[in-house]
PDB file of N, CA and C in Angstrom:
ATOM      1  N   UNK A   1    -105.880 -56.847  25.014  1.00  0.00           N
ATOM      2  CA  UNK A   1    -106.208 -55.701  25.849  1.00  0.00           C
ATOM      3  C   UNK A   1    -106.967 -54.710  24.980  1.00  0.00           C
ATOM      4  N   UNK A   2    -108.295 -54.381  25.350  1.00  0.00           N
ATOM      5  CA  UNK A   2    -109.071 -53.550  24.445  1.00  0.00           C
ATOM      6  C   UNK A   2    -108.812 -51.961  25.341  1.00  0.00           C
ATOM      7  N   UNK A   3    -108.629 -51.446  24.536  1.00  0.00           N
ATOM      8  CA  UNK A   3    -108.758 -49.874  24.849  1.00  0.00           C
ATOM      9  C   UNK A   3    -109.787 -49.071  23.987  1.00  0.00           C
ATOM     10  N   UNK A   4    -110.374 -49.778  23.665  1.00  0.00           N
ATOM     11  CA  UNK A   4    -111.941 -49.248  22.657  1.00  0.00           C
ATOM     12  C   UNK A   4    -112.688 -50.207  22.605  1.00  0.00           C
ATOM     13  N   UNK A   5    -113.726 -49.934  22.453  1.00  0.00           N
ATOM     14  CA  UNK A   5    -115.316 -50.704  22.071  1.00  0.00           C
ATOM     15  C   UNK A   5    -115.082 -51.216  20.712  1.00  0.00           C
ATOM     16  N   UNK A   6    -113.815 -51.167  19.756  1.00  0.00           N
ATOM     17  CA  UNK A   6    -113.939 -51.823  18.614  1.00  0.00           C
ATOM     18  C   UNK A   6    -113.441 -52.771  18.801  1.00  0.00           C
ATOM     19  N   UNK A   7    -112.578 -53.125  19.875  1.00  0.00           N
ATOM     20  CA  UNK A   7    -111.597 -54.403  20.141  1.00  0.00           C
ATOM     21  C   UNK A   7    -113.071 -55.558  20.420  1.00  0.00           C
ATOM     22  N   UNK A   8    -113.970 -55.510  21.350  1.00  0.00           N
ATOM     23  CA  UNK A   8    -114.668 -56.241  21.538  1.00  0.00           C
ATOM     24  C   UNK A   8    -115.548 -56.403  20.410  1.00  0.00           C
ATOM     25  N   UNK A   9    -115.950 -55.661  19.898  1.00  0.00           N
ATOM     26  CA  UNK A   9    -116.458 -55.958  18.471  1.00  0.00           C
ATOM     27  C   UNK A   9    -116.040 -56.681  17.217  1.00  0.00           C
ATOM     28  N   UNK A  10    -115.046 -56.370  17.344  1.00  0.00           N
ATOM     29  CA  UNK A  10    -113.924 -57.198  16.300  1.00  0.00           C
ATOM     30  C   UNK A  10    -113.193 -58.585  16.892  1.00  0.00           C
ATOM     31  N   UNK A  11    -113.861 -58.773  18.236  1.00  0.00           N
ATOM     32  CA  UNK A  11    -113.741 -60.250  18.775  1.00  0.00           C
ATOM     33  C   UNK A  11    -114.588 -60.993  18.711  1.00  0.00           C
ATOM     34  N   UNK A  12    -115.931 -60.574  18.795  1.00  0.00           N
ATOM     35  CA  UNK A  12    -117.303 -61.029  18.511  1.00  0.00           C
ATOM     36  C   UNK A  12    -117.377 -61.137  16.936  1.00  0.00           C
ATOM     37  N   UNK A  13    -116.785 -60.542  16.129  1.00  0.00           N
ATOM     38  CA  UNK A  13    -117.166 -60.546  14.395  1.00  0.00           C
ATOM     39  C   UNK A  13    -116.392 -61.953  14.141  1.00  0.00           C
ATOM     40  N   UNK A  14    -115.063 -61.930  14.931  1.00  0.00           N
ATOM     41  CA  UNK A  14    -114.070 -62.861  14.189  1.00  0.00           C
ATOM     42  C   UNK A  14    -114.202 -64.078  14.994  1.00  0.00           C
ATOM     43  N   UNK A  15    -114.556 -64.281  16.534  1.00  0.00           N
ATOM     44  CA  UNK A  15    -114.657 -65.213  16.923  1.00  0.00           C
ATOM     45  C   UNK A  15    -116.088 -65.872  17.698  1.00  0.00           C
ATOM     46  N   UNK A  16    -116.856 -65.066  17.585  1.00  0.00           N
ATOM     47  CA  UNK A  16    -118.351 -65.160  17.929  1.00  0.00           C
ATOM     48  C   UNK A  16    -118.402 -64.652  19.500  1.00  0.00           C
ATOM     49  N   UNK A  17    -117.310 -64.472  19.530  1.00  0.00           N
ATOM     50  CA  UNK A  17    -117.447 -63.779  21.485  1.00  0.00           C
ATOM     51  C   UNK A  17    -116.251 -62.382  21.693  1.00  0.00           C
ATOM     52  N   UNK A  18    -116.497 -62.134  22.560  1.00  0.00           N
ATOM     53  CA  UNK A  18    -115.586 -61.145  23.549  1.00  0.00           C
ATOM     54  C   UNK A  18    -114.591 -62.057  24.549  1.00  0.00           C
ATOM     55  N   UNK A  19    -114.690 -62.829  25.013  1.00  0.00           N
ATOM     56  CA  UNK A  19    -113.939 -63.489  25.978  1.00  0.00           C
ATOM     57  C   UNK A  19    -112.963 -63.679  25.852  1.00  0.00           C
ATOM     58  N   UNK A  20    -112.157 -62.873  25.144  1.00  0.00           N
ATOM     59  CA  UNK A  20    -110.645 -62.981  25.183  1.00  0.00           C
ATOM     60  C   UNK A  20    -110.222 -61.193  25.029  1.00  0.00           C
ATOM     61  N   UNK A  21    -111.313 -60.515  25.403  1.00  0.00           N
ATOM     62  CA  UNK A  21    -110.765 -59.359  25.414  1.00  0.00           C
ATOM     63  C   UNK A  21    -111.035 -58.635  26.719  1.00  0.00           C
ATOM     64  N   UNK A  22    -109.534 -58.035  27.203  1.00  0.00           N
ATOM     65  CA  UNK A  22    -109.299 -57.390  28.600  1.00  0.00           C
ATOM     66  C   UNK A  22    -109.661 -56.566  28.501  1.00  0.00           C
ATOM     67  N   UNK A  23    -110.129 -55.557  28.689  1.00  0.00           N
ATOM     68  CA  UNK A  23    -110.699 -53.869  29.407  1.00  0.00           C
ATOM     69  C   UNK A  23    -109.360 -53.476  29.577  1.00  0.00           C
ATOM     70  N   UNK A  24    -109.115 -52.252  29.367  1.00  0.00           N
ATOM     71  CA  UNK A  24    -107.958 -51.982  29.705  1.00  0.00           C
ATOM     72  C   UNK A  24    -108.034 -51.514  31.206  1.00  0.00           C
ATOM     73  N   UNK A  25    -109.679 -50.910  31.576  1.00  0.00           N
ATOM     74  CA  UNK A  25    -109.961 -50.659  32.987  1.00  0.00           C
ATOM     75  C   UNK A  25    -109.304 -51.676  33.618  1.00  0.00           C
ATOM     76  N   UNK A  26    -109.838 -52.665  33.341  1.00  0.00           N
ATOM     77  CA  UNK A  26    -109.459 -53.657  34.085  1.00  0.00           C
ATOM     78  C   UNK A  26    -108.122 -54.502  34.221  1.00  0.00           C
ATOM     79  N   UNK A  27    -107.215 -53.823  33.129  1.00  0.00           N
ATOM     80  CA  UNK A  27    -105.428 -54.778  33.583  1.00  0.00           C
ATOM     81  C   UNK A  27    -105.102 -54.124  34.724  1.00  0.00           C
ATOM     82  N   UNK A  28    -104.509 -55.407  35.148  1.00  0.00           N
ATOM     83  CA  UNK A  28    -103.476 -55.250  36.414  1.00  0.00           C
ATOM     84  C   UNK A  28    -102.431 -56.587  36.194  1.00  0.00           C
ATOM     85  N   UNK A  29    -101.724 -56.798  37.375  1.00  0.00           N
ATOM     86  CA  UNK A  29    -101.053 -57.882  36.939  1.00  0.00           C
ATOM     87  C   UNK A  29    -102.316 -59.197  37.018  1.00  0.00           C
ATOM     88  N   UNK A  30    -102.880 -59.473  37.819  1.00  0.00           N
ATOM     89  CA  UNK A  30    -103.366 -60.448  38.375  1.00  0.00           C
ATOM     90  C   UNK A  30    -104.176 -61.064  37.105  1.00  0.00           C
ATOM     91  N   UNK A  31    -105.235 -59.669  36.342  1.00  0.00           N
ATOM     92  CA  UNK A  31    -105.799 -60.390  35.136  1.00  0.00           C
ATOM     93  C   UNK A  31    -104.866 -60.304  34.346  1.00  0.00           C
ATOM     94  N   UNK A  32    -103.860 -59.763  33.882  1.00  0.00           N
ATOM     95  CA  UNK A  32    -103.071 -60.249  32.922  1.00  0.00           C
ATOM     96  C   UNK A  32    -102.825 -61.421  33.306  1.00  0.00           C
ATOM     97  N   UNK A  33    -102.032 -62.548  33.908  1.00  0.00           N
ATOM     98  CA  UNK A  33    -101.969 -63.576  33.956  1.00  0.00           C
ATOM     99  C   UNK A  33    -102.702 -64.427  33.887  1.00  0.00           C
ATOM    100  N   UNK A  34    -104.303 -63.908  34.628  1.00  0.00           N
ATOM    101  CA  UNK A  34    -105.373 -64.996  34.877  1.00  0.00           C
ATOM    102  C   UNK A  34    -105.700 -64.999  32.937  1.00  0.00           C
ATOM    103  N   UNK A  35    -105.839 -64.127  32.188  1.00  0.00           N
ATOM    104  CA  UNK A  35    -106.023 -64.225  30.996  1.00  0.00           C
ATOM    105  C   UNK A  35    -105.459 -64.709  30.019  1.00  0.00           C
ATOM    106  N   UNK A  36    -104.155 -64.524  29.949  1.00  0.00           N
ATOM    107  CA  UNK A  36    -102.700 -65.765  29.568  1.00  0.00           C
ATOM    108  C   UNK A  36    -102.895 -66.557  29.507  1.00  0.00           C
ATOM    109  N   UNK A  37    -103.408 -67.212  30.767  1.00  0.00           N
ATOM    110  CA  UNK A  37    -103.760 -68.371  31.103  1.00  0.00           C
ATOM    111  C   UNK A  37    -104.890 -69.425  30.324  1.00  0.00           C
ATOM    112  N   UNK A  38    -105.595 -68.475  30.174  1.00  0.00           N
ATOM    113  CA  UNK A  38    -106.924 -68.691  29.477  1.00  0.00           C
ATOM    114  C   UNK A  38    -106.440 -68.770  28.011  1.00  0.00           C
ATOM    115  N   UNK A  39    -106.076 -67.680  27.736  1.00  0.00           N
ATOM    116  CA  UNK A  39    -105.763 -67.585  25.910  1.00  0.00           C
ATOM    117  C   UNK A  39    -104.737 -69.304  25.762  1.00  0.00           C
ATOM    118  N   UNK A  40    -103.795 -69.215  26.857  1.00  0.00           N
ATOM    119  CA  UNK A  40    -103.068 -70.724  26.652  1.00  0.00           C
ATOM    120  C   UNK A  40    -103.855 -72.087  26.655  1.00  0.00           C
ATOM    121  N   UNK A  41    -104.908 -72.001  27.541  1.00  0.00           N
ATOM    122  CA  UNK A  41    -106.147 -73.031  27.391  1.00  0.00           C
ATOM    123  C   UNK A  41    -106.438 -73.337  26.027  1.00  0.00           C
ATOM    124  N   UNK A  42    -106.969 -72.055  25.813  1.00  0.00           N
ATOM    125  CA  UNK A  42    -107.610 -72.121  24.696  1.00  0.00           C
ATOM    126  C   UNK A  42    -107.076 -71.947  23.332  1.00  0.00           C
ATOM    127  N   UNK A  43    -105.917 -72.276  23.245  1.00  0.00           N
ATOM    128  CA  UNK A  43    -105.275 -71.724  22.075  1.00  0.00           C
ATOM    129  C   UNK A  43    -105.558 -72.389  20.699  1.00  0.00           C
ATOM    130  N   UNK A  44    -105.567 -73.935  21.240  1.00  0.00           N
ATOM    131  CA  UNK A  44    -105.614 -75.181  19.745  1.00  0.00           C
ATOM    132  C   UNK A  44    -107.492 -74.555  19.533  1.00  0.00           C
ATOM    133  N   UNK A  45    -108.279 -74.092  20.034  1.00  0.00           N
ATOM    134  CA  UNK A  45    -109.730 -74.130  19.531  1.00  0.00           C
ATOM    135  C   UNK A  45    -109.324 -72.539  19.046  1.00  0.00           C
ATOM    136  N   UNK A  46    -108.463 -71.579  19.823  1.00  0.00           N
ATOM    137  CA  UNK A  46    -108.196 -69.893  18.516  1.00  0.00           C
ATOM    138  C   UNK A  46    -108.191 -70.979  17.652  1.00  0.00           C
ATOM    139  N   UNK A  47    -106.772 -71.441  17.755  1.00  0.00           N
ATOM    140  CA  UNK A  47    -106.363 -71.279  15.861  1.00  0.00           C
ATOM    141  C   UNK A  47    -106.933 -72.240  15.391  1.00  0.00           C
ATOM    142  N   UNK A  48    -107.725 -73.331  15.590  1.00  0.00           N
ATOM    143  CA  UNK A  48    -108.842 -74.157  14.646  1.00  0.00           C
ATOM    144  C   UNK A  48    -109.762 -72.939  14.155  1.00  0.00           C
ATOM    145  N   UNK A  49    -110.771 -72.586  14.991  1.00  0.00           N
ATOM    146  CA  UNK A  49    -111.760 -71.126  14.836  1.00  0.00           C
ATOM    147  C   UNK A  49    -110.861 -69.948  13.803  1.00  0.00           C
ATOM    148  N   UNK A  50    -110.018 -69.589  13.848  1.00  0.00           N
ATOM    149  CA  UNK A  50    -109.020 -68.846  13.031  1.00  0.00           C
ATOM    150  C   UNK A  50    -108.672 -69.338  11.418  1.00  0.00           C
ATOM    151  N   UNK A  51    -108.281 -70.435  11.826  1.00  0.00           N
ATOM    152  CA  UNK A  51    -107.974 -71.386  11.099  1.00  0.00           C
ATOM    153  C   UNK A  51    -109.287 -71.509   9.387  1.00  0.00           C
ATOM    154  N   UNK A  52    -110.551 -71.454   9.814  1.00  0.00           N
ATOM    155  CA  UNK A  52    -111.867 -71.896   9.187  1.00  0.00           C
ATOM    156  C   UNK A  52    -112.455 -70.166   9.253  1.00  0.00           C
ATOM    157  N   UNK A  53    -112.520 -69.472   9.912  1.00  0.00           N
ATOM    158  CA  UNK A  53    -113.125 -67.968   9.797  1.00  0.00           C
ATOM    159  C   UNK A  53    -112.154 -67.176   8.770  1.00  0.00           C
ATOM    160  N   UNK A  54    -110.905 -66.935   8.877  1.00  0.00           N
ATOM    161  CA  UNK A  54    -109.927 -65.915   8.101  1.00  0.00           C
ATOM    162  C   UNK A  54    -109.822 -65.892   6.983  1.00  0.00           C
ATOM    163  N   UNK A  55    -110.013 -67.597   6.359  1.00  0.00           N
ATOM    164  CA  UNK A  55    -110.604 -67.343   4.901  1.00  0.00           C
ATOM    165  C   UNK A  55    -111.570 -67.158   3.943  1.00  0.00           C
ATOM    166  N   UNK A  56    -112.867 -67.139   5.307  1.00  0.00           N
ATOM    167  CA  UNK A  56    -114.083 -67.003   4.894  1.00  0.00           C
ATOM    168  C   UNK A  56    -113.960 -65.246   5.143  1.00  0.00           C
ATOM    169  N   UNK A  57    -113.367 -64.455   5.853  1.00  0.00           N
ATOM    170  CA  UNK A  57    -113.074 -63.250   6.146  1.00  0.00           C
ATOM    171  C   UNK A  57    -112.935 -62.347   4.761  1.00  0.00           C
ATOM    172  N   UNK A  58    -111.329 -63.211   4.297  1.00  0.00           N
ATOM    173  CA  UNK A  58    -110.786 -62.757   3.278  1.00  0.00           C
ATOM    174  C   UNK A  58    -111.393 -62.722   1.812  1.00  0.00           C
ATOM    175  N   UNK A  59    -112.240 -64.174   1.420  1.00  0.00           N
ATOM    176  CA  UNK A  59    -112.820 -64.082   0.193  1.00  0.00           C
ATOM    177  C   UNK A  59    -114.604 -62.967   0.915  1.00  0.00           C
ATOM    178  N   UNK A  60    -115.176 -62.698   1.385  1.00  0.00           N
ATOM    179  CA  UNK A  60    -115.776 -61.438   1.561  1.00  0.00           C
ATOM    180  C   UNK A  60    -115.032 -60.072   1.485  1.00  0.00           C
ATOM    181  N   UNK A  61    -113.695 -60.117   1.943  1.00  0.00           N
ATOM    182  CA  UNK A  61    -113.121 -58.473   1.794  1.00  0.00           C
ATOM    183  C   UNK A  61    -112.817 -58.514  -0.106  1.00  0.00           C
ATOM    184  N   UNK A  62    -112.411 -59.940  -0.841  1.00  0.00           N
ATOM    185  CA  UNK A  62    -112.268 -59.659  -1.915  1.00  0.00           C
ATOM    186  C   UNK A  62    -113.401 -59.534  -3.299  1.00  0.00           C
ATOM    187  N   UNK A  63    -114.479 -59.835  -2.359  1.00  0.00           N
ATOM    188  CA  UNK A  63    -115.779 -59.739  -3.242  1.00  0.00           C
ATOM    189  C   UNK A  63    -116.247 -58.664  -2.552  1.00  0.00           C
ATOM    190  N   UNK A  64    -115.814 -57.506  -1.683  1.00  0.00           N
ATOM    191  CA  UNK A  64    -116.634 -55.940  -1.906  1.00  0.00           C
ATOM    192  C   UNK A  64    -115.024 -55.554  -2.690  1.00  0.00           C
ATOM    193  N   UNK A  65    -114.249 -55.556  -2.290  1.00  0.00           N
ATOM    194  CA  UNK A  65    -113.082 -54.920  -3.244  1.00  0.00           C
ATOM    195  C   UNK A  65    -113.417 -54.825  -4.475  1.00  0.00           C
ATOM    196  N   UNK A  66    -114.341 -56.644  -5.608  1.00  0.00           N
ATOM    197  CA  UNK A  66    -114.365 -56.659  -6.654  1.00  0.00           C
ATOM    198  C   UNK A  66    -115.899 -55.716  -7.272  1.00  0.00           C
ATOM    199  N   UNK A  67    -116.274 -55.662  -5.900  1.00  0.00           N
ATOM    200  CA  UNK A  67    -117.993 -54.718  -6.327  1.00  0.00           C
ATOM    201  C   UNK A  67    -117.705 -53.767  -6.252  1.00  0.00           C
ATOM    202  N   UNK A  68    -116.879 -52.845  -5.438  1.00  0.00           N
ATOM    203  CA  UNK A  68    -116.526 -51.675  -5.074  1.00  0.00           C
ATOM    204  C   UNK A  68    -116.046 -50.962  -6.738  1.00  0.00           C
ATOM    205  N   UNK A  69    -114.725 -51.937  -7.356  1.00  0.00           N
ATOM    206  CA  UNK A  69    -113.960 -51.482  -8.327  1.00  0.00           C
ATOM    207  C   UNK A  69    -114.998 -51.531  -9.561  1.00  0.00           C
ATOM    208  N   UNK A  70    -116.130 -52.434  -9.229  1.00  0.00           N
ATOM    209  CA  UNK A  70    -116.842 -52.158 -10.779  1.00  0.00           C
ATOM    210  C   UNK A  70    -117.953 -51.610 -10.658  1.00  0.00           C
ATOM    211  N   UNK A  71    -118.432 -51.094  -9.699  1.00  0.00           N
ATOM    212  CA  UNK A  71    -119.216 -49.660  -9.179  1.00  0.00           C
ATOM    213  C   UNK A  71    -118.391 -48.516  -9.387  1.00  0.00           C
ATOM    214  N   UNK A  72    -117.168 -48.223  -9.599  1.00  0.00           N
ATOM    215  CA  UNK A  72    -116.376 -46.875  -9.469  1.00  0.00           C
ATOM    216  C   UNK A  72    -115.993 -46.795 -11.146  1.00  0.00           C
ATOM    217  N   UNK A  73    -115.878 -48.365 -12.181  1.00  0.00           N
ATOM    218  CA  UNK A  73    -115.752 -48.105 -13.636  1.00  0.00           C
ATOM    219  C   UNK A  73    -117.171 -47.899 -14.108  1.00  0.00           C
ATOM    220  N   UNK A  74    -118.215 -48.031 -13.582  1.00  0.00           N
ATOM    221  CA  UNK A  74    -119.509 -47.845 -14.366  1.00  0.00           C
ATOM    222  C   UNK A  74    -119.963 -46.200 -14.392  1.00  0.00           C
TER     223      UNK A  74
END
């Protein structure tokens, strides 16, 4: 459930789309379930996609961490 424009952004960075993010305009019961539904479809291709992105995520957050810290000793 996005309640900001960063939720969809940060679905598109991590999974190449938005399509798993609700509007909050838009919950009610009916898309909550119809979306459940969907995330349950689709769950084994999240966590494959999850699976192969999070560590390509993580070694980028630890190579600006390591540029960051030796930009701030110089």
């Amino acid at each position: 459930i996005a309640y900001s424009i960063k939720a969809k952004g940060l679905n598109r960075d991590l999974f190449g789309t938005d399509e798993f993010v609700l509007e909050t305009s838009k919950v009610d019961s009916n898309s909550l379930q119809k979306s459940l539904k969907y995330l349950r479809e689709k769950q084994g291709s999240i966590i494959s996609s999850l699976s192969t992105r999070i560590p390509i995520w993580r070694e980028r957050a630890s190579i600006s961490a390591t540029r960051l810290s030796q930009e701030l000793r110089e």
